[in-house]
Protein backbone atom coordinates (compact mmCIF):
# COMPACT_ATOMS: atom_id res chain seq x y z
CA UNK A 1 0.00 0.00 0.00
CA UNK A 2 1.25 3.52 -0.89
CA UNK A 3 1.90 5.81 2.04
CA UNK A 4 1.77 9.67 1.23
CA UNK A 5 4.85 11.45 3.26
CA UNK A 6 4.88 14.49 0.66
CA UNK A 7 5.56 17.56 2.14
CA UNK A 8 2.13 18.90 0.90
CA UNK A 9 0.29 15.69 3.25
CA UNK A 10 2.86 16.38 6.06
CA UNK A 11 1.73 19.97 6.13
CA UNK A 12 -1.59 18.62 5.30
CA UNK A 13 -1.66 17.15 8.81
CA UNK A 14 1.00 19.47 10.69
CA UNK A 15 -0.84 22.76 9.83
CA UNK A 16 -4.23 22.13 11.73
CA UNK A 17 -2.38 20.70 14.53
CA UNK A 18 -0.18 23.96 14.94
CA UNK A 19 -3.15 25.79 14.95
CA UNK A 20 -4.15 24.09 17.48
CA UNK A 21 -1.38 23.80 19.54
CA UNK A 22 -0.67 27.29 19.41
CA UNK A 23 -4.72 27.67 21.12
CA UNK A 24 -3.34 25.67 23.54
CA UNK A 25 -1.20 27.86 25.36
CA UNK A 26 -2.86 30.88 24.71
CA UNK A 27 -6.01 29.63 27.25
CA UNK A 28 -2.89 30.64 30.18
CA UNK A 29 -1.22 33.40 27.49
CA UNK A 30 -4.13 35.33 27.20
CA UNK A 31 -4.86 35.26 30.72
CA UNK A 32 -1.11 36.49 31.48
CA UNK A 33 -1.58 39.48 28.80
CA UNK A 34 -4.60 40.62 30.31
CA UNK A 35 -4.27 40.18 33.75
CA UNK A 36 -0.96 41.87 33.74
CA UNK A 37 -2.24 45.14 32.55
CA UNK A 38 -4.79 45.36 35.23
CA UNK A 39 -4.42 48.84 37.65
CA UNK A 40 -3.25 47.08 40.44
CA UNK A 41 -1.08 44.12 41.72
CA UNK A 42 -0.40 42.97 38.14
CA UNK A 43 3.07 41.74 38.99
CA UNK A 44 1.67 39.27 41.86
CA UNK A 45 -1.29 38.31 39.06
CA UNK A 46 1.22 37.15 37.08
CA UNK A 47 2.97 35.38 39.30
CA UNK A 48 -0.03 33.63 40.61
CA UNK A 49 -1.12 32.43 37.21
CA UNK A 50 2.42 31.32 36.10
CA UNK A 51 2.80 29.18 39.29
CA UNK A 52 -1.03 27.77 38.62
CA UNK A 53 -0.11 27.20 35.41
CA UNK A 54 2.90 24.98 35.56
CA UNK A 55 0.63 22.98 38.28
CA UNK A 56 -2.19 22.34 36.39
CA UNK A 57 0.32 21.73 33.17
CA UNK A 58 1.92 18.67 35.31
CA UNK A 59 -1.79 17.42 36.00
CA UNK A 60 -2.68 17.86 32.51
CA UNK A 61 0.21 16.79 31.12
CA UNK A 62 0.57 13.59 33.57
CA UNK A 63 -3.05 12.61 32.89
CA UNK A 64 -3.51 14.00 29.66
CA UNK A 65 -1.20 11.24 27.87
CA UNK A 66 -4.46 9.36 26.80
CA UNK A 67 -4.04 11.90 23.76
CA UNK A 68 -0.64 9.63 22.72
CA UNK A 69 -1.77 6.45 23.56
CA UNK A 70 -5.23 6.61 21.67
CA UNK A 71 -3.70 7.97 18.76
CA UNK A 72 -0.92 5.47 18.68
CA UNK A 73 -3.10 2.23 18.54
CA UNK A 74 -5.63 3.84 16.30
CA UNK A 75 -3.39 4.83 14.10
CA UNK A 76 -1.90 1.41 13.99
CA UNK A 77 -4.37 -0.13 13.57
CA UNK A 78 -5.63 2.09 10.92
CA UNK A 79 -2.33 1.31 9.09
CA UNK A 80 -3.22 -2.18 9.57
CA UNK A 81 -6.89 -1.74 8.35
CA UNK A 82 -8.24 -3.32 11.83
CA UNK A 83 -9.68 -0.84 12.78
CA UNK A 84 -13.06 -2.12 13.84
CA UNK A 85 -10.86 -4.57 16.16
CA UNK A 86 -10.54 -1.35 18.78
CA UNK A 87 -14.11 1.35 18.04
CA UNK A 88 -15.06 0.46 21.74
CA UNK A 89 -11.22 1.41 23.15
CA UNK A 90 -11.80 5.23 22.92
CA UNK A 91 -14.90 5.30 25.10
CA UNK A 92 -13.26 3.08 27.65
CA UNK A 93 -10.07 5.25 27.95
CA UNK A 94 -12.22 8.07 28.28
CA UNK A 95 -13.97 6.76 31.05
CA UNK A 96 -10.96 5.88 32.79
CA UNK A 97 -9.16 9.18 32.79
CA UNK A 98 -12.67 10.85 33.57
CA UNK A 99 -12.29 9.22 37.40
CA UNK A 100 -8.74 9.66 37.67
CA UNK A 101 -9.24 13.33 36.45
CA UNK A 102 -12.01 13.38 39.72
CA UNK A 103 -10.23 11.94 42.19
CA UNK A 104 -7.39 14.54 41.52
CA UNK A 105 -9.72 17.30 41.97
CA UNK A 106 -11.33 16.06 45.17
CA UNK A 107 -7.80 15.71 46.96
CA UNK A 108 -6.05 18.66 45.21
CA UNK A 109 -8.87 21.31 46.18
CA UNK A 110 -8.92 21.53 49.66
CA UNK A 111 -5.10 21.52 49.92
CA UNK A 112 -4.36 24.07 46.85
CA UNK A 113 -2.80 26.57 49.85
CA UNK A 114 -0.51 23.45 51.08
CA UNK A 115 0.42 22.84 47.24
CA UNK A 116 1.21 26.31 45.80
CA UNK A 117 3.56 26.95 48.92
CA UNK A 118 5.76 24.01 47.97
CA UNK A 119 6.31 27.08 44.82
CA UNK A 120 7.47 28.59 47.46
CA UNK A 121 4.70 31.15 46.89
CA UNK A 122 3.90 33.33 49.89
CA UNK A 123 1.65 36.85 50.47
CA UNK A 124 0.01 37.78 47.81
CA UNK A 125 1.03 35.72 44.94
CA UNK A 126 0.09 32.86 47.69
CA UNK A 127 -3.60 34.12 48.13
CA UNK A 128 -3.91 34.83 44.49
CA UNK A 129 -2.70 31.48 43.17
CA UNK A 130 -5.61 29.96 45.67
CA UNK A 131 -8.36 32.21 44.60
CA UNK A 132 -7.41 31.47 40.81
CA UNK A 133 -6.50 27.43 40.81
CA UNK A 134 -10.27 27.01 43.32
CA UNK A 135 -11.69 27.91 40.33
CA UNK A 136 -10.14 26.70 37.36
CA UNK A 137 -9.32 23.47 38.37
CA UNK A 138 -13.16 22.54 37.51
CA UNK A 139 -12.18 22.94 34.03
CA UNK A 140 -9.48 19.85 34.48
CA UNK A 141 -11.49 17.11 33.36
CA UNK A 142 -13.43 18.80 30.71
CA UNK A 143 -9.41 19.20 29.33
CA UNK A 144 -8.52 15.82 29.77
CA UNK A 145 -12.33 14.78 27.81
CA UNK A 146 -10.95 16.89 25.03
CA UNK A 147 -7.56 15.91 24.98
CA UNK A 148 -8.86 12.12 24.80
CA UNK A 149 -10.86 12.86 21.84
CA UNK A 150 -8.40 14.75 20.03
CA UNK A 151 -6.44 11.75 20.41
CA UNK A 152 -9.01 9.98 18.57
CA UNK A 153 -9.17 12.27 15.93
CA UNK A 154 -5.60 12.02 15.27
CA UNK A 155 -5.39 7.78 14.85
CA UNK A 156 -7.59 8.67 12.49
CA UNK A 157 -5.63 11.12 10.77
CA UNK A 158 -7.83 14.18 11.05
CA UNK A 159 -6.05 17.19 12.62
CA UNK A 160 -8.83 19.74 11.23
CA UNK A 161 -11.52 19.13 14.24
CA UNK A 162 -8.78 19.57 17.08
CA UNK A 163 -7.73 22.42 15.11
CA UNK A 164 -11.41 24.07 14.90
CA UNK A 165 -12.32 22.93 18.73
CA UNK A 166 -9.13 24.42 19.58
CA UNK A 167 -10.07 27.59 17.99
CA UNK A 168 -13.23 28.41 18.65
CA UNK A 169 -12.39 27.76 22.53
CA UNK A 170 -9.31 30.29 22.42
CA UNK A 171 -11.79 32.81 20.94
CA UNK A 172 -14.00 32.40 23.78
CA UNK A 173 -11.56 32.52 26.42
CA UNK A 174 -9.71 35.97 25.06
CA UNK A 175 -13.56 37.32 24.78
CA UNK A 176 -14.62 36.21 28.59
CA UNK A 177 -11.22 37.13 29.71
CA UNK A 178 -11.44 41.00 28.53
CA UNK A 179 -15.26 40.96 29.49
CA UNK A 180 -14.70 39.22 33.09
CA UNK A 181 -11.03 40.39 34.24
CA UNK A 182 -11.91 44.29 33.11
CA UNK A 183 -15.53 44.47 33.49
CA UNK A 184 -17.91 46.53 31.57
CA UNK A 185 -18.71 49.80 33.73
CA UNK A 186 -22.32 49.77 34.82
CA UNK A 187 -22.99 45.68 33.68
CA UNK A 188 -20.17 43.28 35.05
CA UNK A 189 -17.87 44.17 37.71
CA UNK A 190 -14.34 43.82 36.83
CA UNK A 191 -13.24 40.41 38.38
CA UNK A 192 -9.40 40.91 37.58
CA UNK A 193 -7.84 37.34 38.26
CA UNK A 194 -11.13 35.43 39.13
CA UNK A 195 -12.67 36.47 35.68
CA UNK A 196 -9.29 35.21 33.83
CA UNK A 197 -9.99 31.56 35.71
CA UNK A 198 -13.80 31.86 34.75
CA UNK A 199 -13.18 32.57 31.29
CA UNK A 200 -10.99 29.55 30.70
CA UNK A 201 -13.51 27.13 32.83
CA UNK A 202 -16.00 28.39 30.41
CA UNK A 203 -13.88 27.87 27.35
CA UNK A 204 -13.24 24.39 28.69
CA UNK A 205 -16.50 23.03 29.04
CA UNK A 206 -17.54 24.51 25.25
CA UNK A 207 -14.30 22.64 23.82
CA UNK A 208 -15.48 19.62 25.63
CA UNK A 209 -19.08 19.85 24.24
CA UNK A 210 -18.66 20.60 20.76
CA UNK A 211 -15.33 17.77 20.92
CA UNK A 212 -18.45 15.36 21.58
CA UNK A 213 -21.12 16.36 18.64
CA UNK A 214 -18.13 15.83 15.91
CA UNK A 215 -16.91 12.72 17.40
CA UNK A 216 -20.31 11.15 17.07
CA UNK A 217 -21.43 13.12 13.72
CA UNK A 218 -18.29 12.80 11.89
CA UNK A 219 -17.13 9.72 13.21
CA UNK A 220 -17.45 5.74 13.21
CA UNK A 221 -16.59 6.12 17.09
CA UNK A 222 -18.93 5.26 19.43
CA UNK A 223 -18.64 7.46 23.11
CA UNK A 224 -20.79 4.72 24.99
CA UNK A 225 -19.14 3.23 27.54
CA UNK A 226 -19.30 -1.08 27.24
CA UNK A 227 -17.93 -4.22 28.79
CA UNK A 228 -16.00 -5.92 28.37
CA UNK A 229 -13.09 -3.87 28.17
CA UNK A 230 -11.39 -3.69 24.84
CA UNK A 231 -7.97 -6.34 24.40
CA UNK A 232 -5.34 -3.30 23.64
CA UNK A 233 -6.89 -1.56 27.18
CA UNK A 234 -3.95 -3.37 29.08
CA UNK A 235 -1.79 -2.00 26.39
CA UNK A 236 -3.03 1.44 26.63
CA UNK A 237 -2.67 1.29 30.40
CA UNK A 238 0.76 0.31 30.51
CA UNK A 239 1.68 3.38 27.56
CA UNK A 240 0.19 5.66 29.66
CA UNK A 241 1.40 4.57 32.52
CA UNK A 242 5.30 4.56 30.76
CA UNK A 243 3.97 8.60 29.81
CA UNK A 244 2.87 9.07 33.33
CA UNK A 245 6.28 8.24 35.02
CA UNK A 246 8.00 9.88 31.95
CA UNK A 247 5.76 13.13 32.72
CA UNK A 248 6.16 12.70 35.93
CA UNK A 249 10.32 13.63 35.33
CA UNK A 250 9.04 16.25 32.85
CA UNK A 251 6.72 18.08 35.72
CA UNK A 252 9.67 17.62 38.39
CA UNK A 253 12.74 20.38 35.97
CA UNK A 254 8.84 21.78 35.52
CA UNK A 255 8.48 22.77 39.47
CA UNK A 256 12.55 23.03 39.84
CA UNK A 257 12.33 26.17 36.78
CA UNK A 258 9.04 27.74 38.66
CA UNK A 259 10.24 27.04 42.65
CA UNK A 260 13.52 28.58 41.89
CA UNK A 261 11.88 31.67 39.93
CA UNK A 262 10.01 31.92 42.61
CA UNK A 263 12.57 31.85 45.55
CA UNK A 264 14.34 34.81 43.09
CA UNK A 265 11.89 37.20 43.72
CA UNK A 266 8.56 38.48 42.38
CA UNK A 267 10.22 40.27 38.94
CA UNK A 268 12.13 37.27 38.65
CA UNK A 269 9.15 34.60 38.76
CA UNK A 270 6.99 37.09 36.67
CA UNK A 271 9.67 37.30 34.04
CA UNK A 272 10.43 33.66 33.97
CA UNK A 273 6.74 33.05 33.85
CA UNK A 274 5.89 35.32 30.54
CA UNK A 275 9.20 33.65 29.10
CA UNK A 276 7.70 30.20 29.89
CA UNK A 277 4.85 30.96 28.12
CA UNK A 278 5.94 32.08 25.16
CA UNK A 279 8.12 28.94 25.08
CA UNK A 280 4.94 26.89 25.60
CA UNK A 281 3.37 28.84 22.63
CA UNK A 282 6.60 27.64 20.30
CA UNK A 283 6.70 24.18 21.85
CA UNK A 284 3.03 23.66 20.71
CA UNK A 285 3.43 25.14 17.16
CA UNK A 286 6.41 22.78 16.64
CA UNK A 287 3.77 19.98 17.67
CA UNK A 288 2.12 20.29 14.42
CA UNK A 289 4.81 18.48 13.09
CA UNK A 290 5.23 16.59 15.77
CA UNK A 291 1.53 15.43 15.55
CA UNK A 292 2.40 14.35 12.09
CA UNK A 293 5.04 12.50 13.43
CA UNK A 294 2.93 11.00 15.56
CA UNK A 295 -0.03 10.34 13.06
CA UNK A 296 1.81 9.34 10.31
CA UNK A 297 4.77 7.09 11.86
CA UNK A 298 2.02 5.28 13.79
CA UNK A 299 -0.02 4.04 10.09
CA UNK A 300 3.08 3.20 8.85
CA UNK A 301 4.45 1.32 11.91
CA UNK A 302 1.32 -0.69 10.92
CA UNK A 303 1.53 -0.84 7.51
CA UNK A 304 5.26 -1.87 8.39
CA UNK A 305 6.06 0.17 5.75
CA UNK A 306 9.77 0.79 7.49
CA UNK A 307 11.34 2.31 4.75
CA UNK A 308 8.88 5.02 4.27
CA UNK A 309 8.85 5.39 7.76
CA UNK A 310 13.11 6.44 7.74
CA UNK A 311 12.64 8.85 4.95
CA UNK A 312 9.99 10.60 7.00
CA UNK A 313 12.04 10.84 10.21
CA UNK A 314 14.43 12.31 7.78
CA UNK A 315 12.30 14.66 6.25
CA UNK A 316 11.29 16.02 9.55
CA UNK A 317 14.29 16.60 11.19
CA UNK A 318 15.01 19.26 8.04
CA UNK A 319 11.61 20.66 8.60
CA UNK A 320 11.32 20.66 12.10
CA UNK A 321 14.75 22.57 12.15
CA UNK A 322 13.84 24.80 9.44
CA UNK A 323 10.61 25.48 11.55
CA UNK A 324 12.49 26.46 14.82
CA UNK A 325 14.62 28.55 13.04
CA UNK A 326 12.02 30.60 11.86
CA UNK A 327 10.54 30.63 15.33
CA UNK A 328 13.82 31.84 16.27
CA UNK A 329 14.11 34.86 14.00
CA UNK A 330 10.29 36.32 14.49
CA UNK A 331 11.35 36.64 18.31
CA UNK A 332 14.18 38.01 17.78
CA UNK A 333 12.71 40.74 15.13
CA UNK A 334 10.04 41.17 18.17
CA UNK A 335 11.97 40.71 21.22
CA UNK A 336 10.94 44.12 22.78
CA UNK A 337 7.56 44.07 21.80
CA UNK A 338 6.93 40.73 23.22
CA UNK A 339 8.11 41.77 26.72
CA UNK A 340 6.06 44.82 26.60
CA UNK A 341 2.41 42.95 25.17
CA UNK A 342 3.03 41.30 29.10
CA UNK A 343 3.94 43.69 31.22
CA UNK A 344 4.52 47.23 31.77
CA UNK A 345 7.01 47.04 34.93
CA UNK A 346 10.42 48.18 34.38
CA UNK A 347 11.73 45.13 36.97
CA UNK A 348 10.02 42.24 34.99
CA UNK A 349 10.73 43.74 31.70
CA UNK A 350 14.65 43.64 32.41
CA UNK A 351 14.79 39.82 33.82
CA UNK A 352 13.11 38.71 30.69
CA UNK A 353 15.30 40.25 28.19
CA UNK A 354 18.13 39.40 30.34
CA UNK A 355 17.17 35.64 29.41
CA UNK A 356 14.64 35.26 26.59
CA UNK A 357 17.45 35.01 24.00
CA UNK A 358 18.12 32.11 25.34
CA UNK A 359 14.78 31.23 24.99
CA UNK A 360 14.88 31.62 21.45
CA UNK A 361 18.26 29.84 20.74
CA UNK A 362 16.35 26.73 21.92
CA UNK A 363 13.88 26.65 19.16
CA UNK A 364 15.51 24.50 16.30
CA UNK A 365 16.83 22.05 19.13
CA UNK A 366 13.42 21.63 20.71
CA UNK A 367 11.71 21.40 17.10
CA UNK A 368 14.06 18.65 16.62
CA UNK A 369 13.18 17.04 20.13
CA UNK A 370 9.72 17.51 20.15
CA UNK A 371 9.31 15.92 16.67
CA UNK A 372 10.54 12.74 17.09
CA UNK A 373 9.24 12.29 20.90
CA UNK A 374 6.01 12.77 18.46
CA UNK A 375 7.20 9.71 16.49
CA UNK A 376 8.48 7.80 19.44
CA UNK A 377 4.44 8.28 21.14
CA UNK A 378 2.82 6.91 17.50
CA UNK A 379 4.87 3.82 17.33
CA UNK A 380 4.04 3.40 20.84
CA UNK A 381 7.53 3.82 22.11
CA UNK A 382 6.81 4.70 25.54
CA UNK A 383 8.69 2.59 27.71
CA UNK A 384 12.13 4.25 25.99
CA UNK A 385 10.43 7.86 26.21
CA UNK A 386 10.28 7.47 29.82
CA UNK A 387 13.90 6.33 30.47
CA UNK A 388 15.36 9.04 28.49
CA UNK A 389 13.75 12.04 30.00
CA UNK A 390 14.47 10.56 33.53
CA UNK A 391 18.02 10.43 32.83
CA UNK A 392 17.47 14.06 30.93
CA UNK A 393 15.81 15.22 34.06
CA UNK A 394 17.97 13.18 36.68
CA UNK A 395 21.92 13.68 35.01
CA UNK A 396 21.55 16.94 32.95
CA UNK A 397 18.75 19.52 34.11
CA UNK A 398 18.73 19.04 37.93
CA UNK A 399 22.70 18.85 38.36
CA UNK A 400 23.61 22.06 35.56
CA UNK A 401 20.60 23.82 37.70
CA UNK A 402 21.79 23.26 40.70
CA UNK A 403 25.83 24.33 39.64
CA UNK A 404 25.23 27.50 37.51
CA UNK A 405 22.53 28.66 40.62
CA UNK A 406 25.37 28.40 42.93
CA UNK A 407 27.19 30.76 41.09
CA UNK A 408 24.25 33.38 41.22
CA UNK A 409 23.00 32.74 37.80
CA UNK A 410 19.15 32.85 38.32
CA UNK A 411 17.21 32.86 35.93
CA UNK A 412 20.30 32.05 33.45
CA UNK A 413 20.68 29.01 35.47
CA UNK A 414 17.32 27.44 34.97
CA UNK A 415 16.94 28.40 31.01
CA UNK A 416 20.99 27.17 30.24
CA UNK A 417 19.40 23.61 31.92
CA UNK A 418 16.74 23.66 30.01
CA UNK A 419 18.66 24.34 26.84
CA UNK A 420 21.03 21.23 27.98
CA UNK A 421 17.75 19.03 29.14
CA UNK A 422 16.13 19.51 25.42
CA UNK A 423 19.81 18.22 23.72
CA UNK A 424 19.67 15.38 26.25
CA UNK A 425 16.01 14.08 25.25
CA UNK A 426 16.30 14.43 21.25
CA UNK A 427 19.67 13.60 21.10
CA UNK A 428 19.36 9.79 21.80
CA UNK A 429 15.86 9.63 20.13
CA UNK A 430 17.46 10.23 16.78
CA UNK A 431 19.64 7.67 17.19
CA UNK A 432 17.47 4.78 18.71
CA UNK A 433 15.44 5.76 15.75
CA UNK A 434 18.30 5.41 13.29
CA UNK A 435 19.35 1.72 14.93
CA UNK A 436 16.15 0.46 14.87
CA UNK A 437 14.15 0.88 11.62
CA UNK A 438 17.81 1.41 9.00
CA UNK A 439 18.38 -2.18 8.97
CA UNK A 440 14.35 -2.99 8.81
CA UNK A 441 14.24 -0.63 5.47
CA UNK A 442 17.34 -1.93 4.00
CA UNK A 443 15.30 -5.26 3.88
CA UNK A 444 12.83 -3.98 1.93
């Protein structure tokens, strides 16, 4: 069977799910940009959401691997035209991640002070982080429904209705978030951080809705929920499980970058936090290659089409570089302007152009790494995944953290070991890849 792997089909795929990864981000983005210009305590706002944020990014990204692991055997077993073998796998992975997603709530609310002052948050940015995670923590499974359905979507090679669900909930959230954090004079009150956490609860539940009318209009998929479980269940358990300890490594240089921001001082966590962000926002456009990765190496893992599958990694190591590259150069060309869309306070605005060249250096290196832990998740690869960002985490962020913050570094210290942590997880992807599947397409 003839795979497609032009560049036209690989952009084909990659361009919806940039779109959408770049709505990803902006749900906490937008909330930064317009919290930070309110009158009054912007700085702690910021602060607050940025230490929320990388929280509910470990839960999300901990519990939100269903995304990789649905897509992976879907796709395979698209490629292997089973796919009527595994229609009943989506609903019961959805229904699984649904109680996880409500336990985590029910033992994370009542202790959200205890949690956000392991941060090392304190005062104000303490009482704000409370106030903002109490309410937008009821948005967390909604996320995780979505997440699992884009998954579906993705086995099945359709990037356009994550890419459209994507969008019409970032449009919501920047509309609800002007509306609700400024107020309109003589209708709503201004709500300043509260309205930013409403606005994204809100855009939450409407992603989650309108995820569930084109799954069951556009799809084969069934969302009802039946016994017995499916045979590949055990083998999506034990991916996601792999992608849980892996994200679990991911979340702890996560907490490390965001405690030690914190412990630097209110500029310096606010500045870290806007320069986070904006990483986030290139991380996620890079994933629209990475979710072709992901899509396509997945079908053809299937299809065992291995030599196809090698000139593809190939071809997206070029692209993926060229893509961070350009990333690269429109923050450079915009490097004041970025600070300044943030924040307005001379103290924040110098720590984060102190650093976010750094930032940008990164991008063709993550492009790079992010791709191909995209390819690694489709051909179900998680068991490797997970060993090579512990020892990322473990042997190259936590130690070069640690050694350049003794010499009074800050926030130079945590973005050179996250510069060092990215080498250290694509690095020996690209050659595991190279070992494996070479020989396997020579033989064809």
């Amino acid at each position: 069977m003839q795979q497609d792997i032009s560049f036209k089909h690989i952009n084909k795929l990659a361009m919806p799910a940039l779109i959408a990864g770049v709505a990803e981000p902006l749900l906490s983005t937008t909330d930064l940009a317009i919290v930070g210009n309110i009158k009054y305590n912007a700085t702690e706002s910021i602060a607050a959401i940025g230490i929320v944020g990388a929280f509910l990014s470990m839960l999300i990204w901990v519990f939100g691997q269903t995304r990789s692991g649905i897509s992976s055997i879907v796709s395979q077993y698209l490629g292997a035209n089973k796919l009527d073998e595994i229609r009943d796998l989506p609903a019961q992975a959805i229904v699984i991640v649904l109680g996880v997603s409500a336990l985590i709530l029910a033992i994370s609310y009542p202790f959200a002070k205890e949690i956000f002052e392991l941060y090392n948050a304190s005062g104000a940015i303490l009482d704000y982080s409370v106030e903002y995670y109490k309410i937008r923590v009821f948005g967390f499974p909604f996320t995780l429904f979505t997440i699992a359905v884009f998954g579906t979507f993705r086995g099945l090679q359709n990037t356009y209705y994550p890419m459209l669900i994507a969008l019409i909930g970032t449009f919501i959230n920047i509309a609800l978030d002007i509306v609700l954090v400024y107020g309109i004079e003589g209708f709503i009150p201004a709500m300043h951080i509260q309205g930013a956490a409403y606005a994204s609860v809100v855009a939450q539940v409407t992603m989650a809705i309108i995820s569930v009318v084109l799954l069951l209009k556009k799809t084969n998929i069934p969302l009802r929920f039946s016994l017995p479980f499916n045979p590949e269940i055990p083998k999506f358990i034990k991916m996601v499980f792999n992608l849980f300890i892996r994200t679990i490594a991911l979340n702890v240089a996560l907490y490390f970058g965001t405690s030690y921001a914190t412990n630097y001082g209110d500029a310096y966590i606010a500045a870290y936090t806007i320069g986070f962000n904006l990483w986030l926002t290139g991380a996620f456009m890079i994933d629209g290659y990475s979710s072709s990765g992901n899509i396509l190496s997945g079908k053809l893992l299937g299809a065992k089409a291995y030599k196809t599958l090698v000139t593809l990694g190939n071809r997206l190591i070029t692209y993926g570089f060229l893509f961070g590259l350009l990333l690269a150069v429109i923050g450079a060309v915009f490097y004041q302007p970025m600070g300044r869309l943030f924040t307005k306070e001379p103290e924040v605005l110098e720590q984060f152009y102190n650093t976010f060249w750094i930032i940008l250096l990164m991008q063709p290196v993550c492009a790079i790494a992010f791709i191909y832990d995209g390819m690694f998740k489709g051909m179900g690869e998680m068991k490797y995944l997970r060993n090579v960002l512990l020892l990322a985490t473990g042997l190259v962020f936590i130690p070069t953290l640690l050694f350049f913050d003794s010499l009074d570094y800050k926030l130079y210290a945590i973005w050179i070991a996250f510069f060092l942590w990215m080498m250290a997880r694509g690095i020996p992807l690209i050659i595991k890849f190279r070992r494996k599947f070479l020989p396997l397409a020579q033989k064809m």
